[in-house]
Protein backbone atom coordinates (compact mmCIF):
# COMPACT_ATOMS: atom_id res chain seq x y z
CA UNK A 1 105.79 128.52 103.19
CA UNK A 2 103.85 126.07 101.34
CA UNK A 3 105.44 122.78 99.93
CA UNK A 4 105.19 122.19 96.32
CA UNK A 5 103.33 119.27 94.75
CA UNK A 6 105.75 116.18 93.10
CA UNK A 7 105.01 116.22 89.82
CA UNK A 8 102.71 113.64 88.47
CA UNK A 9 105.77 111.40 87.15
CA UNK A 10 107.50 111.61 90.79
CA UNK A 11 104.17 110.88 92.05
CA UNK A 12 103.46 107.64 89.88
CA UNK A 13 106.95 106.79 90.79
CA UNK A 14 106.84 107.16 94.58
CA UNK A 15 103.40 105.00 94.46
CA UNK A 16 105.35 102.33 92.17
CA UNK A 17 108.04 102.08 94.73
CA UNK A 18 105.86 102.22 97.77
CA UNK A 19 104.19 99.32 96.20
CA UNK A 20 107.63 96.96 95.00
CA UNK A 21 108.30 97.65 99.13
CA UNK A 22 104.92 96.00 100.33
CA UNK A 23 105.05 93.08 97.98
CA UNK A 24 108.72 92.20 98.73
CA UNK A 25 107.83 92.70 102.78
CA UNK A 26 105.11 89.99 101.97
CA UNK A 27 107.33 87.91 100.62
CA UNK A 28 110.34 88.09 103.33
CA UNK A 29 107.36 87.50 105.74
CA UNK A 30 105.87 84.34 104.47
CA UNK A 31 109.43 83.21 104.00
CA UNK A 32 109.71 83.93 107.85
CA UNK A 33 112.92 86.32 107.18
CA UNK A 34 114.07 89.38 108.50
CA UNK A 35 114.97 93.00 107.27
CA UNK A 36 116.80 95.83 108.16
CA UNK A 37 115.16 99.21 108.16
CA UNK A 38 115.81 102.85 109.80
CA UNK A 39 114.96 103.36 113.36
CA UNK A 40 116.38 107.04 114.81
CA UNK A 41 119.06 106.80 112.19
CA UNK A 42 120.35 103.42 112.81
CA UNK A 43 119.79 99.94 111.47
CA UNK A 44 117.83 97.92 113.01
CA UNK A 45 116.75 93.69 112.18
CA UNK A 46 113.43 93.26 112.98
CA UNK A 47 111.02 90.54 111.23
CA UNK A 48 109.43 91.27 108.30
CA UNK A 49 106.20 90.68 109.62
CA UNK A 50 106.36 93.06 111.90
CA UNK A 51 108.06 95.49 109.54
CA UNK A 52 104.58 94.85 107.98
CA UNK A 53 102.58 95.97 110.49
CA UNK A 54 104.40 99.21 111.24
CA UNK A 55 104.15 99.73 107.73
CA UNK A 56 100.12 99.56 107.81
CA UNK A 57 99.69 101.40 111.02
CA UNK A 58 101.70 104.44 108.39
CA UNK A 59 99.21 104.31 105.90
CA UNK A 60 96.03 104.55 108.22
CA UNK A 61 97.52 107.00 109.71
């Protein structure tokens, strides 16, 4: 069964939010703080430097 395409709006939008994400990661990360994000369905605090660099290793990927 093949997945359908987002539309180009929910596309534009995804990309907008994917990009609000990385910037305030950069921030929290030269501010030295932390964040809270998702691992196996509970939160977790890590830094948000190194919430940066899973983020990055994503994206190659």
């Amino acid at each position: 069964m093949a997945k359908a395409r987002p539309s180009k709006f929910a596309a534009d939008a995804g990309r907008c939010l994917q990009e609000a994400v990385r910037e305030e990661l950069r921030r929290k990360a030269l501010l030295g703080q932390y964040v809270i994000i998702n691992r196996k369905g509970r939160p977790c605090r890590v830094s948000a430097k190194e919430a940066m660099k899973m983020a990055e290793g994503k994206k190659q990927s």
